[in-house]
Protein backbone atom coordinates (compact mmCIF):
# COMPACT_ATOMS: atom_id res chain seq x y z
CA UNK A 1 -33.64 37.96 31.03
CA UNK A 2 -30.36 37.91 32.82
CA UNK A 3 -28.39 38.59 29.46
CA UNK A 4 -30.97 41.27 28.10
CA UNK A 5 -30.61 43.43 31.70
CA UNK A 6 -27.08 42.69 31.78
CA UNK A 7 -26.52 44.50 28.22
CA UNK A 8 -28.95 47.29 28.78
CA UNK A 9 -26.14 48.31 31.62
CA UNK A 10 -23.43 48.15 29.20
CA UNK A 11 -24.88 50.47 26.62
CA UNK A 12 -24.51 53.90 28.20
CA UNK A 13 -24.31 54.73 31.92
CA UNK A 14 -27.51 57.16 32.05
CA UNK A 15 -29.96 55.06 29.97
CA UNK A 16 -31.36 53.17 33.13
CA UNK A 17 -32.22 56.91 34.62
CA UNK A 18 -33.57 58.03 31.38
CA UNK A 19 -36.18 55.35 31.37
CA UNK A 20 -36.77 55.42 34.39
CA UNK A 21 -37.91 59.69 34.25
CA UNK A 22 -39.66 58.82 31.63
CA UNK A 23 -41.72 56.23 32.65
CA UNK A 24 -42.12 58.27 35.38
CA UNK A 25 -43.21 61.29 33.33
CA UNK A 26 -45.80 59.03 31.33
CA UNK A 27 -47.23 57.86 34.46
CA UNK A 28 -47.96 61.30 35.90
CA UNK A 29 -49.55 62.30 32.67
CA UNK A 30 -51.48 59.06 32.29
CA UNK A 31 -53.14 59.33 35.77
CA UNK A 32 -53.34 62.51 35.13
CA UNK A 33 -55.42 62.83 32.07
CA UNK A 34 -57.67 59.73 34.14
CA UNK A 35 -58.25 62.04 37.15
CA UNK A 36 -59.55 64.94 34.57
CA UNK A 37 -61.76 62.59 32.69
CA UNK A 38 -63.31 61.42 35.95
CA UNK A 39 -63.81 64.52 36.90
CA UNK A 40 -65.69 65.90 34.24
CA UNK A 41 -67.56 62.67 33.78
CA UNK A 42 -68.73 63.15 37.24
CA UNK A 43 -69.48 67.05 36.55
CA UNK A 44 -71.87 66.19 34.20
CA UNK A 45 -69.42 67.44 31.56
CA UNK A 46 -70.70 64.77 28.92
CA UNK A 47 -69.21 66.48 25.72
CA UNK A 48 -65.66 65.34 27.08
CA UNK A 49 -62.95 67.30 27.15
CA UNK A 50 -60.33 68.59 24.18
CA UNK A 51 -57.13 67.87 21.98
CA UNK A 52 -55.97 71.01 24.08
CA UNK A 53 -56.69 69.73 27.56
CA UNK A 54 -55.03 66.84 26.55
CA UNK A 55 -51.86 68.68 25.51
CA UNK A 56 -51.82 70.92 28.25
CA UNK A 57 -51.34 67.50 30.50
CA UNK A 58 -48.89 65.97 28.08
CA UNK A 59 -46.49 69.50 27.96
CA UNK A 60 -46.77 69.95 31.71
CA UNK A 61 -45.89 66.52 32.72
CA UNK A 62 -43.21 65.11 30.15
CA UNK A 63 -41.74 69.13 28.81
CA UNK A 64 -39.10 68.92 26.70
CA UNK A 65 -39.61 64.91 25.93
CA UNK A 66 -40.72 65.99 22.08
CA UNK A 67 -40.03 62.05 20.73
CA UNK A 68 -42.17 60.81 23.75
CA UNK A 69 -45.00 63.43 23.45
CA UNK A 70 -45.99 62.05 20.19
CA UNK A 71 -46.63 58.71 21.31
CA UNK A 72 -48.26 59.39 24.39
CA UNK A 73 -50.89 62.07 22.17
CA UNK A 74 -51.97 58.91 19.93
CA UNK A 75 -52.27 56.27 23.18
CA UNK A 76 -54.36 58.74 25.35
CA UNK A 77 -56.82 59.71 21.72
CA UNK A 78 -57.15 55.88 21.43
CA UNK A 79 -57.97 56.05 25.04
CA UNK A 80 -60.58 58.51 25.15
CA UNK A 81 -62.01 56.81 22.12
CA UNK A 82 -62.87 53.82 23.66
CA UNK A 83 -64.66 55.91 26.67
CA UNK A 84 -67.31 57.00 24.34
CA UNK A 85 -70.19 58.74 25.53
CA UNK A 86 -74.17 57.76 27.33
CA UNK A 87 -75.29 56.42 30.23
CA UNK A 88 -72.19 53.58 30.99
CA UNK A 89 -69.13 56.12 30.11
CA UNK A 90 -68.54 56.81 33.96
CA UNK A 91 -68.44 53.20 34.65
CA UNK A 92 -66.16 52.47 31.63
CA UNK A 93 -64.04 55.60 32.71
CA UNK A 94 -63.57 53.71 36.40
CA UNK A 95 -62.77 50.39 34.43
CA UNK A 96 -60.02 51.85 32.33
CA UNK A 97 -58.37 53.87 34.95
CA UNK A 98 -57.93 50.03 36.96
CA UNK A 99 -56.57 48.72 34.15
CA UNK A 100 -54.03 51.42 33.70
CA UNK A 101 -53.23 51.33 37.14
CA UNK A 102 -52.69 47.41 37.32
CA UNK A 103 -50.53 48.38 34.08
CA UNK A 104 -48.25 51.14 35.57
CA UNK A 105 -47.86 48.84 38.73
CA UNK A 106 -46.37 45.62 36.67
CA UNK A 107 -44.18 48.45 34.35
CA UNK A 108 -42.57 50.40 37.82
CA UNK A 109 -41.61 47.15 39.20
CA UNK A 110 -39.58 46.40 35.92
CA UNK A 111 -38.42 50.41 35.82
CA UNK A 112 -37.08 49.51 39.05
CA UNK A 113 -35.70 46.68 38.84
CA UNK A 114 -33.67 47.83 36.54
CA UNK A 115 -32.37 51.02 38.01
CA UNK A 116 -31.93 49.44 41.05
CA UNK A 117 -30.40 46.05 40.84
CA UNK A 118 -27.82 45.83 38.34
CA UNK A 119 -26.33 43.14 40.24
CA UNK A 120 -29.36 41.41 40.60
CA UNK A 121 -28.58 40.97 36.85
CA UNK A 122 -25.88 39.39 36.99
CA UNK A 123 -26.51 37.50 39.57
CA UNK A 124 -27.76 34.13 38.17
CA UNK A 125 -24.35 33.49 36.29
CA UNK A 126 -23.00 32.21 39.73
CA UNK A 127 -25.07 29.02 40.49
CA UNK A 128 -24.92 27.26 43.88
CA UNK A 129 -23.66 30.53 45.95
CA UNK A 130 -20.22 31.68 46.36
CA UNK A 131 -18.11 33.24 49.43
CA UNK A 132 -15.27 33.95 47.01
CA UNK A 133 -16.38 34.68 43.49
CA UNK A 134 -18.41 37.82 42.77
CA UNK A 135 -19.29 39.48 39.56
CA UNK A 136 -15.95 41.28 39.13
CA UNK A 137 -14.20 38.12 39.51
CA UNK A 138 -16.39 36.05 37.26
CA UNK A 139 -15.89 38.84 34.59
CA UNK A 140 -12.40 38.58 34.63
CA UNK A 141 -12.00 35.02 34.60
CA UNK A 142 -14.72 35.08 31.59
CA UNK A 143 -12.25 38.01 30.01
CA UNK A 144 -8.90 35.71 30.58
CA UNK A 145 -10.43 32.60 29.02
CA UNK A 146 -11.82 34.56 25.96
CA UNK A 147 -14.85 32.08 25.18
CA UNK A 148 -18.19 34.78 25.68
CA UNK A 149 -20.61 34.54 28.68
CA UNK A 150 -20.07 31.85 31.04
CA UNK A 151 -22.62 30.75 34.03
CA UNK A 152 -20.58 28.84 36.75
CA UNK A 153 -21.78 26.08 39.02
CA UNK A 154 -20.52 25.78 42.63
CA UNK A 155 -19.65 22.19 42.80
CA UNK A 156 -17.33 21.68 45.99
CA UNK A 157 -16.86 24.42 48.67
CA UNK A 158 -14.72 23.86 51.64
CA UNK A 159 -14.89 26.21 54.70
CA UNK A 160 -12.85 25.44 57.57
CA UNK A 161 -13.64 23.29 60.15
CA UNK A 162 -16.39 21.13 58.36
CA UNK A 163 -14.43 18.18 57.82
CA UNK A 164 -13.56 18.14 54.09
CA UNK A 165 -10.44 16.68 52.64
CA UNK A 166 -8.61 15.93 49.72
CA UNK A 167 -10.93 12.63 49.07
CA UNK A 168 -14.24 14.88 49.55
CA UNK A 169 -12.49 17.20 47.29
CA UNK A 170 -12.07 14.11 44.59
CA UNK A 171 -15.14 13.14 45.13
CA UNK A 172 -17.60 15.73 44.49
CA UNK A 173 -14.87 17.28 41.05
CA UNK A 174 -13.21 14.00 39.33
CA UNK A 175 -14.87 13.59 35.97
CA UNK A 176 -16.84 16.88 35.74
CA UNK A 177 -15.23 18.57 32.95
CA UNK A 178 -13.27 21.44 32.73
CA UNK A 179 -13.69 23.86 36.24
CA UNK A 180 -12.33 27.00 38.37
CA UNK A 181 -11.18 26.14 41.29
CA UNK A 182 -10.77 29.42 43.83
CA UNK A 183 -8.66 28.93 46.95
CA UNK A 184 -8.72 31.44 50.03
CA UNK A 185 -5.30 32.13 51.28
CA UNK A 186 -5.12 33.56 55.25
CA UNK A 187 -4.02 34.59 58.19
CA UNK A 188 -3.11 33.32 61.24
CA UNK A 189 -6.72 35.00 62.65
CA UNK A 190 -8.48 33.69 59.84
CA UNK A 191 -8.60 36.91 57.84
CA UNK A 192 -7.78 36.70 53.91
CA UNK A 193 -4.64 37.81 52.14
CA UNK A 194 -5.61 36.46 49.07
CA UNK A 195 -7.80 34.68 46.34
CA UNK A 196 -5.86 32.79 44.10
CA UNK A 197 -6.75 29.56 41.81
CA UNK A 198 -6.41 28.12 38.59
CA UNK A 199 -8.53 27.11 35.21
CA UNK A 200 -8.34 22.90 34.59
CA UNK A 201 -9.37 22.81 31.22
CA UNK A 202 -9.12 19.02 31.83
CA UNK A 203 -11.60 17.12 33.90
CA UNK A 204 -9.72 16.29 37.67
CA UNK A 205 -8.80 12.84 38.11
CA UNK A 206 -7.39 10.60 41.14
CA UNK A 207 -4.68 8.78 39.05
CA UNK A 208 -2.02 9.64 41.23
CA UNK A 209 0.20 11.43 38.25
CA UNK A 210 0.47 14.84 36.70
CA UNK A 211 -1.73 15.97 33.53
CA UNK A 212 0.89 15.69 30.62
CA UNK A 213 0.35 18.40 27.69
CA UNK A 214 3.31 18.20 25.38
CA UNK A 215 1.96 20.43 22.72
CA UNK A 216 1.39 24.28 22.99
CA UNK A 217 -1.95 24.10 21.70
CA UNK A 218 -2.70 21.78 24.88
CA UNK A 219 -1.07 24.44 27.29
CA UNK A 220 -4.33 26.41 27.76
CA UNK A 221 -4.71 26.36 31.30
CA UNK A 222 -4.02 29.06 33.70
CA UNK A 223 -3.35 30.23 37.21
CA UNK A 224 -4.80 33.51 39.03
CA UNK A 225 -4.89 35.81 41.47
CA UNK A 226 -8.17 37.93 42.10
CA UNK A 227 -6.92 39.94 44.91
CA UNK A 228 -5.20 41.29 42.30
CA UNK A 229 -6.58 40.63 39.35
CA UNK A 230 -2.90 39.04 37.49
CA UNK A 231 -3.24 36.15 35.35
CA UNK A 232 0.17 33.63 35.07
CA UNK A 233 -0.31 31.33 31.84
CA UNK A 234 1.58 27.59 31.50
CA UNK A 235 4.54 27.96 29.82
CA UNK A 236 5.36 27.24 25.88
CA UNK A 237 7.52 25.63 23.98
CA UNK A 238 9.96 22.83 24.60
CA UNK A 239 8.18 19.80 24.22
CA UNK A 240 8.37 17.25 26.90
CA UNK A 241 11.32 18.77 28.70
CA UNK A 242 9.77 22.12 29.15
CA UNK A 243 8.77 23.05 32.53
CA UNK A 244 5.38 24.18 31.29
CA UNK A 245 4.57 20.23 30.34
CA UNK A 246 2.65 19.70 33.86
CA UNK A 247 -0.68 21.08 33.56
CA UNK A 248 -2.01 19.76 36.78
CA UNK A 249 -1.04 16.82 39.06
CA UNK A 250 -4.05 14.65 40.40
CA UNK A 251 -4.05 12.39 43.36
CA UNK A 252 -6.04 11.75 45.92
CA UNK A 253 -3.34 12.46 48.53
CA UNK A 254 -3.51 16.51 47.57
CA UNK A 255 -6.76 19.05 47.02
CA UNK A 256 -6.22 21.43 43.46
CA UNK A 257 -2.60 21.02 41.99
CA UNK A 258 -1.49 22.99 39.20
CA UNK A 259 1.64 22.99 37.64
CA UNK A 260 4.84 21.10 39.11
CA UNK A 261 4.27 23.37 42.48
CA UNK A 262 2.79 26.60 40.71
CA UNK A 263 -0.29 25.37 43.58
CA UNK A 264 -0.31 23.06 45.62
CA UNK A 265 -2.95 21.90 48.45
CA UNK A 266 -2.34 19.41 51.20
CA UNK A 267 -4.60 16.23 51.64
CA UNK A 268 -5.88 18.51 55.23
CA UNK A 269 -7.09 21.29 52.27
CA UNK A 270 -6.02 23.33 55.34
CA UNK A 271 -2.11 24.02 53.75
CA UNK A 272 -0.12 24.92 50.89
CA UNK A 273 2.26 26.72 48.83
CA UNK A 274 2.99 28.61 45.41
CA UNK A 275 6.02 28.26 43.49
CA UNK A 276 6.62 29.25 40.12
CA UNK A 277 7.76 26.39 37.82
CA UNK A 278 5.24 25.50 35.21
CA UNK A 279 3.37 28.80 34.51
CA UNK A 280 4.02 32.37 34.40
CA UNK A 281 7.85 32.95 32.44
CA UNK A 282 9.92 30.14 31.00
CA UNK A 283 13.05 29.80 33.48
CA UNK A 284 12.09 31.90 36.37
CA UNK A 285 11.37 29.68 39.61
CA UNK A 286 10.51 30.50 43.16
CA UNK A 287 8.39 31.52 45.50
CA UNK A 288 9.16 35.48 45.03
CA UNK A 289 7.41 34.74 41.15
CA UNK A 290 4.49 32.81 42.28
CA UNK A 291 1.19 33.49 41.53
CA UNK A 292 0.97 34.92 45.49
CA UNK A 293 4.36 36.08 45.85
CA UNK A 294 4.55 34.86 49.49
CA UNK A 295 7.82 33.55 50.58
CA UNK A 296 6.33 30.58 52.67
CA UNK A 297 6.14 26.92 51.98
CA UNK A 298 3.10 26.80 54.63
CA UNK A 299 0.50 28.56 53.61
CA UNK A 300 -2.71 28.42 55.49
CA UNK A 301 -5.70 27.63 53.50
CA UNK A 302 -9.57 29.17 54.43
CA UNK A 303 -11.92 28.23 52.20
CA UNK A 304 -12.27 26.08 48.48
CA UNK A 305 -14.31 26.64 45.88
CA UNK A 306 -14.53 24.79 42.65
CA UNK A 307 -17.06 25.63 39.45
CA UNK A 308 -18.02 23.74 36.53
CA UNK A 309 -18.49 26.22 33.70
CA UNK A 310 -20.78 25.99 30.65
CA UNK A 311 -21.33 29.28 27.64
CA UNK A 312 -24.41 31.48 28.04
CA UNK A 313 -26.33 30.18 25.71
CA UNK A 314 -28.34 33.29 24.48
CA UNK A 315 -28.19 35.51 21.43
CA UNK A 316 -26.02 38.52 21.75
CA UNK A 317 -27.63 41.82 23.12
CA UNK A 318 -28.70 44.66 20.67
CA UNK A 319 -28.66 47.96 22.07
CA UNK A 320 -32.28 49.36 22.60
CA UNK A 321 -33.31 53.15 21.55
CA UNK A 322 -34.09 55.47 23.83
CA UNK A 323 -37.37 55.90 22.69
CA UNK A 324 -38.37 51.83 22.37
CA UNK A 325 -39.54 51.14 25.73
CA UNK A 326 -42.16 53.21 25.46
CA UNK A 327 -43.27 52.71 22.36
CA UNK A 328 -43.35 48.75 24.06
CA UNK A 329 -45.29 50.25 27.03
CA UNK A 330 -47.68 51.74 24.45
CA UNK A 331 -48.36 49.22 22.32
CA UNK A 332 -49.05 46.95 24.93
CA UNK A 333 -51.43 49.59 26.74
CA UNK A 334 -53.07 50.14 23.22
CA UNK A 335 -54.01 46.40 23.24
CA UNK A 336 -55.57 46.07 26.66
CA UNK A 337 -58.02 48.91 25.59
CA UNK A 338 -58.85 47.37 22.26
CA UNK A 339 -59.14 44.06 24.31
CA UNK A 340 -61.70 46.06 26.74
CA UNK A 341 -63.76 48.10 24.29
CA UNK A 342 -64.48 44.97 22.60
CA UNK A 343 -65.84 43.31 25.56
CA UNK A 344 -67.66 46.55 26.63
CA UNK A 345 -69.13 46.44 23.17
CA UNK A 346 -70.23 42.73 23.28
């Protein structure tokens, strides 16, 4: 459900508000044409009432709608059909009009839901909460590692003051597979400067060395910044003597490492630094060309986040027409009645 709201945002930016008029529009007419029925039913009007009456509702309530009109003229004939006439039609008239009121109910809480809470949508790709990813941030680490829809898993998150370390840190992510780790740079007042962190496309370990990747295909790891939003890649080419070798360094002594300095996080997970060396351009160093560009070697550290990943496993999204929700709403409204005049009949 997630995947199929998601895409029905990214078609075009008015179709949410064209649904949701139209739905509207059908339900005016549909409770509209009800109220008229009952109306004459309780008038003693027993002949019914005509194709004209019924287009005069249609025209008034959904206009210039031409594609819709047609489909709501052959749902409301089937519905007058299974009135038919005698002694039990005002009692079948009061049956169908709760049906299509328990109907309209269930379809405005989807209409709304989707107008309303696009984020909603999106929502269940973060799993486990988050104080430092949000949507926009998951999108653009999904963009920057180029593999489709990702849902992400909150595995360790470190706020200050609650105790955790570099061992809790190794604890809860060694041996988990490939993650995003997000780190919270700040002030002295506790306020953030930045976001920054780094994909490990290697699970973390505590063997006290540095994560070795000699050939360029290996080098696919990267650091980031989401404050704003620049990417710094490890660097090709050289072999074993390039700087870009170290991927990561894991020990238990330090929190996330990447690169020979690139990041690094104190065994407190309470201090750090960034220094380019091992990603971002071959044979530029410093802290001036780090993935933070703050000239400090003592950075303070707020909160750590680290997320398992795993691809969306759904089919891609096909755009819907325009005109395909209703003819959804209809068919299913077509079936109740069939599903009622049969009982009625029996």
């Amino acid at each position: 459900m997630r995947i199929f709201i998601k895409g029905f945002y990214k078609t075009t930016s008015d179709y949410p508000f064209r649904v949701f008029f139209v739905g509207t529009g059908l339900a005016l007419s549909y409770c509209g044409l009800c109220n008229h029925a009952r109306s004459k039913i309780e008038l003693g009007n027993t002949p019914g009432w005509s194709r004209a009456a019924m287009e005069w509702n249609v025209e008034a309530r959904v206009g210039g709608w031409e594609h819709s009109k047609e489909h709501i003229m052959r749902i409301v004939g089937k519905m007058i059909n299974t009135l038919g006439t005698g002694e039990n039609r005002a009692a079948r008239s009061r049956a169908l009009q709760k049906r299509i009121k328990a109907s309209w109910t269930a379809t405005g809480i989807v209409l709304l839901a989707l107008v309303l809470s696009p984020s909603i949508a999106n929502a269940s790709s973060i799993l486990g909460g988050s104080d430092l990813l949000n949507i926009a941030g998951a999108d653009l680490l999904e963009g920057w590692l180029g593999e489709g829809e990702l849902v992400f898993t909150n595995i360790f998150d470190k706020v200050p003051g609650d105790g955790n370390n570099s061992l809790s840190f190794h604890a809860a992510v060694d041996g988990r597979g490939r993650t995003f780790s997000l780190i919270e740079v700040i002030d002295g007042s506790g306020n953030t400067l930045e976001v920054i962190g780094g994909y490990n496309p290697q699970s973390w370990s505590s063997i006290g060395s540095s994560n070795g990747t000699p050939l360029d295909s290996e080098r696919t790891a990267f650091i980031f910044n989401l404050t704003d939003s620049t990417i710094q890649r490890q660097i090709l080419g050289a072999g074993n003597v390039g700087y870009g070798v170290i991927q990561t360094f894991n020990s238990s002594s330090y929190g996330p490492m990447f690169g020979g300095h690139d990041i690094n996080v104190d065994s407190s997970l309470s201090r750090g630094y960034t220094y380019a060396i091992s990603y971002g351009t071959d044979g530029v160093w410093g802290y001036a060309d780090s993935i933070t560009g703050i000239m400090s070697n003592d950075l303070r550290i707020g909160d750590i986040e680290v997320f398992t990943i795993a691809l969306e496993n759904t089919p891609a999204v096909v755009p819907i027409p325009a005109a395909a929700p209703m003819v959804l709403l209809g068919m299913g409204l077509v079936a109740a009645l069939r599903r009622r005049k049969t009982s009625l009949q029996a």
